[in-house]
PDB file of N, CA and C in Angstrom:
ATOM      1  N   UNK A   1      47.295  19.500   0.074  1.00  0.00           N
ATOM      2  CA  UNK A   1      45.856  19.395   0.263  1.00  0.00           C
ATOM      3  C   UNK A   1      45.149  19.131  -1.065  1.00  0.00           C
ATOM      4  N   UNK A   2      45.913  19.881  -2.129  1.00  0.00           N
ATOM      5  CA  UNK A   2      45.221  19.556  -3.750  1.00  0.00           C
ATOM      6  C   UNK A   2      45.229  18.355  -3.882  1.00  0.00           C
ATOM      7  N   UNK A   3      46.579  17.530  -3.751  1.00  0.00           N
ATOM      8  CA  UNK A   3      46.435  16.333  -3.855  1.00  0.00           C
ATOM      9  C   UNK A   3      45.223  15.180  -3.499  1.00  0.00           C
ATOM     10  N   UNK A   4      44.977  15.564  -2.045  1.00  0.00           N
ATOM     11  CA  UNK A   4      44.037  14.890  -1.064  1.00  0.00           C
ATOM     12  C   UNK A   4      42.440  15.164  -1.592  1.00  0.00           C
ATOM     13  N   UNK A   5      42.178  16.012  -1.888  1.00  0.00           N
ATOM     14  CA  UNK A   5      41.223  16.583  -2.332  1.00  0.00           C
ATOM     15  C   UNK A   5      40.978  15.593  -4.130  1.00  0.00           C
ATOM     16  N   UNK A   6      41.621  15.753  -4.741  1.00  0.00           N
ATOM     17  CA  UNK A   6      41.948  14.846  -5.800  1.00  0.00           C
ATOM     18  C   UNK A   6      41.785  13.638  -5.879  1.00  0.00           C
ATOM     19  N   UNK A   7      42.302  13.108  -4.774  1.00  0.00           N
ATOM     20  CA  UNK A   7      42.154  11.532  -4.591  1.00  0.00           C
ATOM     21  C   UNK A   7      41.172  10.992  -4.044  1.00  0.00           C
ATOM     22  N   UNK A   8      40.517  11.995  -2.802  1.00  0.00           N
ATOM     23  CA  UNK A   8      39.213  11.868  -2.886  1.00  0.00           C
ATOM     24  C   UNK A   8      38.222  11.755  -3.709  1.00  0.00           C
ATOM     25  N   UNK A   9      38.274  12.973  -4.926  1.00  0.00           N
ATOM     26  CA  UNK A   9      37.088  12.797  -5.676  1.00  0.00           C
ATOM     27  C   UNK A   9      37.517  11.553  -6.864  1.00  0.00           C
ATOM     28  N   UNK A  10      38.192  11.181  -7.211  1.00  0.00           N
ATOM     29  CA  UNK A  10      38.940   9.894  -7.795  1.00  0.00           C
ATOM     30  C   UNK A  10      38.262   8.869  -7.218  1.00  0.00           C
ATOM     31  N   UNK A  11      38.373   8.868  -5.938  1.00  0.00           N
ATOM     32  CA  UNK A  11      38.130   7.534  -4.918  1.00  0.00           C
ATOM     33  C   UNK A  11      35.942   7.381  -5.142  1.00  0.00           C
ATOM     34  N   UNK A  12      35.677   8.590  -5.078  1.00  0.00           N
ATOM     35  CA  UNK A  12      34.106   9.192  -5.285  1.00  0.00           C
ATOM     36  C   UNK A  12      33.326   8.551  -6.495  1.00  0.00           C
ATOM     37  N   UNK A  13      34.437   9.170  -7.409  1.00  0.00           N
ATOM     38  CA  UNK A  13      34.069   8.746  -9.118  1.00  0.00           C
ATOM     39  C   UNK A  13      34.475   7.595  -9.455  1.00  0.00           C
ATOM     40  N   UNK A  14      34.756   6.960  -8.835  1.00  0.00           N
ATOM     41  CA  UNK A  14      34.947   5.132  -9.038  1.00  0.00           C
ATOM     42  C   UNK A  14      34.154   4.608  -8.337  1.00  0.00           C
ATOM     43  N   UNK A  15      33.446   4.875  -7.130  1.00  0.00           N
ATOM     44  CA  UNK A  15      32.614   4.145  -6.248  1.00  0.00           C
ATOM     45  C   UNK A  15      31.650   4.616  -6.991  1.00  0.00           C
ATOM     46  N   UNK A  16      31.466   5.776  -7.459  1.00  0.00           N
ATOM     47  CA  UNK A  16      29.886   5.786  -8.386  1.00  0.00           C
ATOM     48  C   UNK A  16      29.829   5.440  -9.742  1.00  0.00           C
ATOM     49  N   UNK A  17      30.655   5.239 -10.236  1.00  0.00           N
ATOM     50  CA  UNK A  17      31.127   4.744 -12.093  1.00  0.00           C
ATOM     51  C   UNK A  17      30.688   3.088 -11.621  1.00  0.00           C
ATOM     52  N   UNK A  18      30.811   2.296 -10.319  1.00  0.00           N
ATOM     53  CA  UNK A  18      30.735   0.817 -10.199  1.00  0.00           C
ATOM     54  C   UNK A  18      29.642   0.992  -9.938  1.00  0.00           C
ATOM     55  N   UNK A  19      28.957   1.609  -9.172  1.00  0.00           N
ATOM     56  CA  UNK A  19      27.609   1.323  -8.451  1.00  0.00           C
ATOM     57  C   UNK A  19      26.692   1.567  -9.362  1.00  0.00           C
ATOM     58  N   UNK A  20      27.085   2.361 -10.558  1.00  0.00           N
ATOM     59  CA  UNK A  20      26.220   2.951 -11.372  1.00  0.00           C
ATOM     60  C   UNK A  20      26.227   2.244 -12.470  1.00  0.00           C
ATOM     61  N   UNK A  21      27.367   0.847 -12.472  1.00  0.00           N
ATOM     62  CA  UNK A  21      27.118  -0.060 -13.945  1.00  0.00           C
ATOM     63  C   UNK A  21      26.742  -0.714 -13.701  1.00  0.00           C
ATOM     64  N   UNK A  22      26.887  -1.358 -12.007  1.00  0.00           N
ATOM     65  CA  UNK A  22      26.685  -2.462 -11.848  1.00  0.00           C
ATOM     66  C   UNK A  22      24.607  -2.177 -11.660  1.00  0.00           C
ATOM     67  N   UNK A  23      23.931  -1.359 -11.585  1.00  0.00           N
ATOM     68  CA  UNK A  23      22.686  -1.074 -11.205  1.00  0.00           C
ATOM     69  C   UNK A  23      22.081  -0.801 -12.613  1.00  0.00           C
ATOM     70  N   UNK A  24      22.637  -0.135 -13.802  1.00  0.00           N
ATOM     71  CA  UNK A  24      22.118  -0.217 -15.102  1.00  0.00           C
ATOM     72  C   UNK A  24      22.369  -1.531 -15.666  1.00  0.00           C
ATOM     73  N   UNK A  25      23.443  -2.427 -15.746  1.00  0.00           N
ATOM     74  CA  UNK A  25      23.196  -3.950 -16.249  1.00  0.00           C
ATOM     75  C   UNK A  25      22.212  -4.822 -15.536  1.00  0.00           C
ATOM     76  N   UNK A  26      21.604  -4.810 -13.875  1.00  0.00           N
ATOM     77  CA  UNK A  26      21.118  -5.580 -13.342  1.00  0.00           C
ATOM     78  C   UNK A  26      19.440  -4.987 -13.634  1.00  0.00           C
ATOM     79  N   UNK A  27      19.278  -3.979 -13.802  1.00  0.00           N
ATOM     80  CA  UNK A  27      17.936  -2.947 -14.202  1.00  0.00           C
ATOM     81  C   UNK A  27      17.741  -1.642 -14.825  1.00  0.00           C
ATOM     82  N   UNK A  28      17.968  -1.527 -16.217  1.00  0.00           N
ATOM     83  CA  UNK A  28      18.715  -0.235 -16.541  1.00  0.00           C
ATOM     84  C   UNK A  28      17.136   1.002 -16.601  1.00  0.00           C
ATOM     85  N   UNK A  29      15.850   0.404 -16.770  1.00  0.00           N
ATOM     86  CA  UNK A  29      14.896   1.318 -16.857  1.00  0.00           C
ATOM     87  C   UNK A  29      15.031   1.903 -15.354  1.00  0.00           C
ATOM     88  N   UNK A  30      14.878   1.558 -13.940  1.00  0.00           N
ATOM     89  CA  UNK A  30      15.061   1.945 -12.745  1.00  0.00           C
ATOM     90  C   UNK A  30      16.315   2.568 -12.643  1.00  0.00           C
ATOM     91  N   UNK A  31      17.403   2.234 -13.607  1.00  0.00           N
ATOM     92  CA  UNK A  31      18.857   3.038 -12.984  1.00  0.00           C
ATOM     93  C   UNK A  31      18.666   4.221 -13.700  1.00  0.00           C
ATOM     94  N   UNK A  32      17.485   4.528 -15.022  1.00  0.00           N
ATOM     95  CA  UNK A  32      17.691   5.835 -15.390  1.00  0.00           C
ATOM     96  C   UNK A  32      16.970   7.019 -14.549  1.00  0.00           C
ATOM     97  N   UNK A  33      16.019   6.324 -14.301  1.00  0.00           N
ATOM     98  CA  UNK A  33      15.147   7.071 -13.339  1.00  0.00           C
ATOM     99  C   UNK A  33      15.747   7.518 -11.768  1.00  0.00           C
ATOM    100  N   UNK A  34      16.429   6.575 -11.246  1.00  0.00           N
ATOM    101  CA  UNK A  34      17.146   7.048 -10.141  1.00  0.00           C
ATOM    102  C   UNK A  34      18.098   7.815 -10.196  1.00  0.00           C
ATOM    103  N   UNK A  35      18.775   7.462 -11.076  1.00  0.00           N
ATOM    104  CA  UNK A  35      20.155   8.049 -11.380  1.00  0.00           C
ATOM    105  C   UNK A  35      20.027   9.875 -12.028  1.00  0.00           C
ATOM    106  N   UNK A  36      19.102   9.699 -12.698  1.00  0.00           N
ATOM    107  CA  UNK A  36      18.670  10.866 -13.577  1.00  0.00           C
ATOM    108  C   UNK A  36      19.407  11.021 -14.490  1.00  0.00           C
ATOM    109  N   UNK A  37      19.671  10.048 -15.542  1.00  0.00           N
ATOM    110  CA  UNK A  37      20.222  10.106 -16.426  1.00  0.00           C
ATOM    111  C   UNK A  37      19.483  10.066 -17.755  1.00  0.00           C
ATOM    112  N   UNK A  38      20.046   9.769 -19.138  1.00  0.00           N
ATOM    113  CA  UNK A  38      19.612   9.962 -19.891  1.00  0.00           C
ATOM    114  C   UNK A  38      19.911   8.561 -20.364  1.00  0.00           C
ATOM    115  N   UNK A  39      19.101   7.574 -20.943  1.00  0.00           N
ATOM    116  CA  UNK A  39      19.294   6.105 -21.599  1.00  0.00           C
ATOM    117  C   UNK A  39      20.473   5.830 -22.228  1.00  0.00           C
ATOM    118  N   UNK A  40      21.387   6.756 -23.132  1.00  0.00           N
ATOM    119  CA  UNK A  40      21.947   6.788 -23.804  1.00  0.00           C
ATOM    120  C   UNK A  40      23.288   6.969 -23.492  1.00  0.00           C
ATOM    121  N   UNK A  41      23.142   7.878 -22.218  1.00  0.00           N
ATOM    122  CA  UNK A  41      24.710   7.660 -20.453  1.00  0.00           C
ATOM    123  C   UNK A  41      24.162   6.474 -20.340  1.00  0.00           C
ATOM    124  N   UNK A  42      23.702   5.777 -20.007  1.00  0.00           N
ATOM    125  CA  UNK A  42      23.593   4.320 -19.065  1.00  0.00           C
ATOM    126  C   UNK A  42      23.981   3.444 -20.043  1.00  0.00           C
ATOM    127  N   UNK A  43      23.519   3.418 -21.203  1.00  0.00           N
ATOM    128  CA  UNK A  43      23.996   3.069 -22.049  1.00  0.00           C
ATOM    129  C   UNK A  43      26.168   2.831 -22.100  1.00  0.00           C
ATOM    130  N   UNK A  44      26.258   3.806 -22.300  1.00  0.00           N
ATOM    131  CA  UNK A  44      27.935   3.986 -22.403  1.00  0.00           C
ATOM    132  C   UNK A  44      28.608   3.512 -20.998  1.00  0.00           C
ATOM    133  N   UNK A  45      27.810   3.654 -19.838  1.00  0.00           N
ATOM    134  CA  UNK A  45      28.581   3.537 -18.712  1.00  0.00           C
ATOM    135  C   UNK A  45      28.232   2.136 -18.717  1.00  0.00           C
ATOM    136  N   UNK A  46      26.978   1.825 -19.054  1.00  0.00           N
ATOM    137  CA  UNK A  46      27.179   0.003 -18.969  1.00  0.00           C
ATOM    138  C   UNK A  46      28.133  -0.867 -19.873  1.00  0.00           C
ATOM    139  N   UNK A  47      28.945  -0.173 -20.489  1.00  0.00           N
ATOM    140  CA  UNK A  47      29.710  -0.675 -21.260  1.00  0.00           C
ATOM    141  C   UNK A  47      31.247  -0.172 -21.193  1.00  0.00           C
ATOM    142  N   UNK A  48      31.576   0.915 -20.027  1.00  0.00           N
ATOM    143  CA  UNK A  48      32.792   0.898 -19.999  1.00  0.00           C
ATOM    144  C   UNK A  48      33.634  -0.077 -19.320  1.00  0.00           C
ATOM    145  N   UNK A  49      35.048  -0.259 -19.677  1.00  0.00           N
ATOM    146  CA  UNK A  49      36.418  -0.938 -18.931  1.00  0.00           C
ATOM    147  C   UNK A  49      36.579  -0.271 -17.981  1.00  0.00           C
ATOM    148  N   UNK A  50      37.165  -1.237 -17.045  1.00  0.00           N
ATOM    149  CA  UNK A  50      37.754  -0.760 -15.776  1.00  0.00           C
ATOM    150  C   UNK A  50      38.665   0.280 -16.142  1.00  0.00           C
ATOM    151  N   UNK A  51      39.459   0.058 -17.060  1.00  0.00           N
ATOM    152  CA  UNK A  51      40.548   1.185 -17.829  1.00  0.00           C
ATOM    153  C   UNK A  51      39.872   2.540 -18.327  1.00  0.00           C
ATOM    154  N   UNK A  52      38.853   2.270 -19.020  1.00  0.00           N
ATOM    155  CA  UNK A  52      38.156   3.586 -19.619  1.00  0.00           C
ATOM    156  C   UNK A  52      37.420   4.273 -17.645  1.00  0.00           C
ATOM    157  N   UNK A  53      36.970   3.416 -16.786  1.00  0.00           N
ATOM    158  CA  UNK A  53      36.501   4.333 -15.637  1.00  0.00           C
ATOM    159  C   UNK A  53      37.313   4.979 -14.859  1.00  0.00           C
ATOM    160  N   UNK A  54      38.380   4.064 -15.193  1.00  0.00           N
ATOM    161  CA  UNK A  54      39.746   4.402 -14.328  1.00  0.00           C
ATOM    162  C   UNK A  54      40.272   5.801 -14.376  1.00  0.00           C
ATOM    163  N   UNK A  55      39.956   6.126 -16.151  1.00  0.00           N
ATOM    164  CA  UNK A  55      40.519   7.474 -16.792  1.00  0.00           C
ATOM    165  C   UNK A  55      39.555   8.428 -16.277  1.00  0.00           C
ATOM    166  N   UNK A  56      38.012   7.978 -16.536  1.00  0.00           N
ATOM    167  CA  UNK A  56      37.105   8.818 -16.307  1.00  0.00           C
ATOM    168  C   UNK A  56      37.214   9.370 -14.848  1.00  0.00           C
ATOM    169  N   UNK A  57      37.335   8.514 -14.108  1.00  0.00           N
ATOM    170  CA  UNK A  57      37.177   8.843 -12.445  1.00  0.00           C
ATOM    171  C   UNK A  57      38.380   9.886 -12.278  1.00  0.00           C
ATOM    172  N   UNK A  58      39.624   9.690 -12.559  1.00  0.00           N
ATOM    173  CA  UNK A  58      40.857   9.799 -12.630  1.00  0.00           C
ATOM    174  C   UNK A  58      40.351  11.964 -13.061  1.00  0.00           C
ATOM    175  N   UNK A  59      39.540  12.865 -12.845  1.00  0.00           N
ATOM    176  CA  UNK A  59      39.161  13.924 -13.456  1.00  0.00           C
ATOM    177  C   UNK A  59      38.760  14.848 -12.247  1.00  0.00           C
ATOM    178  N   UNK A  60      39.289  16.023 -12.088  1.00  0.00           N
ATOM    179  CA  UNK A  60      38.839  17.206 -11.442  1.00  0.00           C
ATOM    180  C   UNK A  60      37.203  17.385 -11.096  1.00  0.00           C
ATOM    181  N   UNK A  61      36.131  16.586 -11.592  1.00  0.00           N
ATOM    182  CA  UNK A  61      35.173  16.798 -11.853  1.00  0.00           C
ATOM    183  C   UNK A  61      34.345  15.664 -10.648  1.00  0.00           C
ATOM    184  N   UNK A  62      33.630  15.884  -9.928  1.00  0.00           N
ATOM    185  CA  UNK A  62      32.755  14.735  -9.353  1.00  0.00           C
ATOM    186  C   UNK A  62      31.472  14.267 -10.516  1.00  0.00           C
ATOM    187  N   UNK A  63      31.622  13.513 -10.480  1.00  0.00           N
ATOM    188  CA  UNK A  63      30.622  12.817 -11.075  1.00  0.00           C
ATOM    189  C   UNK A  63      29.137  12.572 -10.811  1.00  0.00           C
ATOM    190  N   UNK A  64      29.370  12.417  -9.683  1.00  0.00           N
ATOM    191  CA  UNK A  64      27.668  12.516  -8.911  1.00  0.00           C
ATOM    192  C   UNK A  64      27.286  13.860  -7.959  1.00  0.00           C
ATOM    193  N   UNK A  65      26.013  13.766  -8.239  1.00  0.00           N
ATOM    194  CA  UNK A  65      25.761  15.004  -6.906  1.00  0.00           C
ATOM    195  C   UNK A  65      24.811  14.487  -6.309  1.00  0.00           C
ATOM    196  N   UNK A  66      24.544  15.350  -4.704  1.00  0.00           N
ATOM    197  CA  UNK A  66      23.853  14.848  -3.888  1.00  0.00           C
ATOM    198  C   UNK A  66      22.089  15.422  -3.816  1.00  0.00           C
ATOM    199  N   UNK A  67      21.583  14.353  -4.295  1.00  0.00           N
ATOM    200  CA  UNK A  67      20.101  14.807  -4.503  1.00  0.00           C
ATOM    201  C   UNK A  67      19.375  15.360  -3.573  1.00  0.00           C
ATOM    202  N   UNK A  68      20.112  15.206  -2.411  1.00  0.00           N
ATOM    203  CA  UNK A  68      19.305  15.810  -1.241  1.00  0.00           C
ATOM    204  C   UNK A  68      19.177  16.898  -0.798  1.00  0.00           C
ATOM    205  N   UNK A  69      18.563  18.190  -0.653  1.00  0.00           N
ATOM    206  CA  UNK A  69      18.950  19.596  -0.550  1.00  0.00           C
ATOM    207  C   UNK A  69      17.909  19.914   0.870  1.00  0.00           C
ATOM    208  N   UNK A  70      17.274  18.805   0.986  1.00  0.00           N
ATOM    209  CA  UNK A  70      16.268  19.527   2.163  1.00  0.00           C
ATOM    210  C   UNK A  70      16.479  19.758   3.044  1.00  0.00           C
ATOM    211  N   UNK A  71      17.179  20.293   4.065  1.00  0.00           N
ATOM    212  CA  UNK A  71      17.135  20.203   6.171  1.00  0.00           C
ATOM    213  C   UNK A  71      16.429  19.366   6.390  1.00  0.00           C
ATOM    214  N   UNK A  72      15.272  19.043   6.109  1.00  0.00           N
ATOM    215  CA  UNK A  72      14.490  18.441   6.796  1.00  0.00           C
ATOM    216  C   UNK A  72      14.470  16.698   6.684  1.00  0.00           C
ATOM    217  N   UNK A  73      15.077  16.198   5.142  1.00  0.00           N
ATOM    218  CA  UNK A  73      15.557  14.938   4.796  1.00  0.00           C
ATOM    219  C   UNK A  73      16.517  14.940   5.556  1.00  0.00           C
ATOM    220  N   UNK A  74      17.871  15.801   5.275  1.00  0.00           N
ATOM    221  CA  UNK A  74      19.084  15.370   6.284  1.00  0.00           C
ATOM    222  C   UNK A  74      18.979  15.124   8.183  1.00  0.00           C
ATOM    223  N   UNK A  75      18.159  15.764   8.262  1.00  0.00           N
ATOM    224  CA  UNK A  75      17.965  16.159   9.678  1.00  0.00           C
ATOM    225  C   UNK A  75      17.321  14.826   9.823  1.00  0.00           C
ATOM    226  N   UNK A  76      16.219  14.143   9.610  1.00  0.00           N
ATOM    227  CA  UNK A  76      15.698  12.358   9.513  1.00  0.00           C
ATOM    228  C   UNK A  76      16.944  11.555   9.195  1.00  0.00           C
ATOM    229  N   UNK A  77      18.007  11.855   8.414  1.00  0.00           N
ATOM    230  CA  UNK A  77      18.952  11.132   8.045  1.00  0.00           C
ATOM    231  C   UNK A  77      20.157  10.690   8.565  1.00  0.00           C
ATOM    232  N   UNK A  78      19.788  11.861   9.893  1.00  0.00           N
ATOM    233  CA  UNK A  78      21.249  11.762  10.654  1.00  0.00           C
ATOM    234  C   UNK A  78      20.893  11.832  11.567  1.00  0.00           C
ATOM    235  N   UNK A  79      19.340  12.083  11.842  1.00  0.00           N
ATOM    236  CA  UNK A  79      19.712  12.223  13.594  1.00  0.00           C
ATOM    237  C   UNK A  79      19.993  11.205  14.584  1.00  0.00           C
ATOM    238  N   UNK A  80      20.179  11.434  15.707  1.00  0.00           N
ATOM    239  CA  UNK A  80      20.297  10.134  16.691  1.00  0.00           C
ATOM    240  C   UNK A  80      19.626   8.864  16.762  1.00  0.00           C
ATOM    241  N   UNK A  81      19.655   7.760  16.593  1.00  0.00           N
ATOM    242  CA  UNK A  81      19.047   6.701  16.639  1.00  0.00           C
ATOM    243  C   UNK A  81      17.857   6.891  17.419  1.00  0.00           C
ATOM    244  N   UNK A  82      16.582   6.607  17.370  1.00  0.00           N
ATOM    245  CA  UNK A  82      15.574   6.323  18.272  1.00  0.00           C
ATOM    246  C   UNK A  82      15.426   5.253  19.296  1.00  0.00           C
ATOM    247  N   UNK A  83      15.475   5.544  20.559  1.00  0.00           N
ATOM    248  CA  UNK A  83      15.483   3.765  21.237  1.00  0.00           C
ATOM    249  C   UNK A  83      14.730   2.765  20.962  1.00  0.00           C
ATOM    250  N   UNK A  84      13.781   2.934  19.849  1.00  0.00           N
ATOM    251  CA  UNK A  84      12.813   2.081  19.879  1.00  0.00           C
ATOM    252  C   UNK A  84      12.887   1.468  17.972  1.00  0.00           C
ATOM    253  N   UNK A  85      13.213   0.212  17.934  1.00  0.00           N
ATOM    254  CA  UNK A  85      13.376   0.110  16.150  1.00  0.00           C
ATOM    255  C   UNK A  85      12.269   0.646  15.427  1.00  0.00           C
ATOM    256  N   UNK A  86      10.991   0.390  16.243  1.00  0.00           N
ATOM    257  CA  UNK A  86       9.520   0.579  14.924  1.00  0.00           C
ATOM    258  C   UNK A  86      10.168   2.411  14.899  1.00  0.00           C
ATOM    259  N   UNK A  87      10.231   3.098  15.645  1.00  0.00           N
ATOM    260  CA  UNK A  87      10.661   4.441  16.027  1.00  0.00           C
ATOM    261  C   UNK A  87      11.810   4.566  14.481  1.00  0.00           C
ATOM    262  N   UNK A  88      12.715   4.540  14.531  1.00  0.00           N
ATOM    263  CA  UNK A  88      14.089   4.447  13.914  1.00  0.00           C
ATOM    264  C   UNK A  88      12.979   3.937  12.407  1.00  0.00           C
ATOM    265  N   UNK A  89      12.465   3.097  12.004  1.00  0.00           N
ATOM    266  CA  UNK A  89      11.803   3.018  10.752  1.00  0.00           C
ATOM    267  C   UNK A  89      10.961   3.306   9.999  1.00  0.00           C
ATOM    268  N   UNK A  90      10.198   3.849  11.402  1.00  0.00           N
ATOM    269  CA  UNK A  90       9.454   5.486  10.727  1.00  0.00           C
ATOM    270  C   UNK A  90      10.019   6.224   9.984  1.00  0.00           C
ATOM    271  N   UNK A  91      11.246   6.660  10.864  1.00  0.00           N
ATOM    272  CA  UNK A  91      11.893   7.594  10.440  1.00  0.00           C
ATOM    273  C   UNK A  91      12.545   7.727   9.227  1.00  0.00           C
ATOM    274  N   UNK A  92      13.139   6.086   9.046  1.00  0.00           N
ATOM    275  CA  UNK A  92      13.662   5.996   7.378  1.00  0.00           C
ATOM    276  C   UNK A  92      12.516   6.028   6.213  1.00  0.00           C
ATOM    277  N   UNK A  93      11.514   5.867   7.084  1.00  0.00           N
ATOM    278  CA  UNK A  93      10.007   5.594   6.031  1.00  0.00           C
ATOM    279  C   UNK A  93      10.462   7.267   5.541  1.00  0.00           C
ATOM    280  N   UNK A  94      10.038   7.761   6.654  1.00  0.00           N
ATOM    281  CA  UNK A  94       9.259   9.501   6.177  1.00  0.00           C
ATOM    282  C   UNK A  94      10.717  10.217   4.763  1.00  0.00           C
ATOM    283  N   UNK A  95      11.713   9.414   5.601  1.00  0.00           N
ATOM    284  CA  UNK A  95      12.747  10.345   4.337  1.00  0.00           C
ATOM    285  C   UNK A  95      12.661   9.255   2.812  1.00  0.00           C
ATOM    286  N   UNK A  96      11.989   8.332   3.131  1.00  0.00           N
ATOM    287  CA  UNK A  96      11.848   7.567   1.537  1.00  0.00           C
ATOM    288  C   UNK A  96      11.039   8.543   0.943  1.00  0.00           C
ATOM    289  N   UNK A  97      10.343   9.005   1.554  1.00  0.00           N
ATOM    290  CA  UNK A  97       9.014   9.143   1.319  1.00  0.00           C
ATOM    291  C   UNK A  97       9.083  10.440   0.627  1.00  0.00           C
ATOM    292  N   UNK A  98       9.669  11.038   1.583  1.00  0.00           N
ATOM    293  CA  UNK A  98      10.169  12.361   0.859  1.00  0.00           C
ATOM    294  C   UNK A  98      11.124  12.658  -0.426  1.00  0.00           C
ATOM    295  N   UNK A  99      11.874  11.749  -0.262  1.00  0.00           N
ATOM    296  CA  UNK A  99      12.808  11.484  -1.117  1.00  0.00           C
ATOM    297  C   UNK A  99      12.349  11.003  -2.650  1.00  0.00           C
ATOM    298  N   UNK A 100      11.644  10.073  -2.691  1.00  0.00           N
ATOM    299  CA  UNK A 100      10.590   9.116  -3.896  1.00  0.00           C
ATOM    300  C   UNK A 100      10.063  10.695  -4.290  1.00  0.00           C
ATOM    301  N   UNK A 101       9.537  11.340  -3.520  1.00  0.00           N
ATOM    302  CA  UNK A 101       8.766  12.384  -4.441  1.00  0.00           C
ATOM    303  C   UNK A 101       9.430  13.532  -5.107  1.00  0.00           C
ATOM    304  N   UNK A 102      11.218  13.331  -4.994  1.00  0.00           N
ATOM    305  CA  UNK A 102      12.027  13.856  -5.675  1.00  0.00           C
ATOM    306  C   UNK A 102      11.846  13.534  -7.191  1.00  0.00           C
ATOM    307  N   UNK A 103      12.074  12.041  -7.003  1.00  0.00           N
ATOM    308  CA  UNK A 103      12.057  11.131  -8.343  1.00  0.00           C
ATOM    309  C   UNK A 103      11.299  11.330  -8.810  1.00  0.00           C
ATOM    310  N   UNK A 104       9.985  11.624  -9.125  1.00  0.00           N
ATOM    311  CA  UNK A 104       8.816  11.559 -10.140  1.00  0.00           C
ATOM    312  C   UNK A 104       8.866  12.673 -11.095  1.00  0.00           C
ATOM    313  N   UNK A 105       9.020  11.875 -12.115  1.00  0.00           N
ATOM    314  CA  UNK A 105       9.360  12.725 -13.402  1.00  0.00           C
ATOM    315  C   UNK A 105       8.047  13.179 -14.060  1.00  0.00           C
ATOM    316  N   UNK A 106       7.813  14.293 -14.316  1.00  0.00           N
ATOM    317  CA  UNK A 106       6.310  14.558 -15.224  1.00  0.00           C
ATOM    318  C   UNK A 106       6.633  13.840 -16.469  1.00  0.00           C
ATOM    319  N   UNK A 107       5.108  13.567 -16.862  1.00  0.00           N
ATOM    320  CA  UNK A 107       4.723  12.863 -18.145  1.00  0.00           C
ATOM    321  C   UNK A 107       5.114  13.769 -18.786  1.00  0.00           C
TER     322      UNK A 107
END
């Protein structure tokens, strides 16, 4: 099970080491702010090798965490489809919505 567990978070920390270089080279002021990082990580991760992420991912450690802590985001996030689309895009509205007001960093 250690194993599995391992390779999972391996499999985790490579899907977010890519998503996370490929989003700081294409816009790195928006990837710090989303990401919640510090200029100077985005920095280094926009510049690692597949070899250097490989090692990094390759670690006991997850790399990302999940920003979401509310019931009330997850519960919009998962619930059953609405039969109606405008219905269903409300719904993704209200958890942006909620969500965006995670992100805002004080001056």
């Amino acid at each position: 099970m250690k194993a599995q567990i391992k390779a999972e978070i391996r499999d985790a920390n490579m899907a977010y080491l890519n998503m996370a270089q490929s989003f700081i080279q294409k816009d790195l002021q928006s990837a710090v702010k989303i990401l919640g990082m510090s200029q100077d990580a985005a920095e280094i991760i926009k510049t690692l090798s597949e070899s250097q992420k490989t090692s990094i991912a390759d670690s006991d450690i997850l790399l990302c965490r999940f920003g979401v802590s509310d019931d009330v985001v997850w519960t919009l996030l998962t619930s059953h489809p609405a039969p109606k689309p405008e219905a269903e895009h409300a719904k993704r509205l209200l958890a942006d919505i909620l969500l965006a007001g995670r992100l805002v960093v004080p001056a």
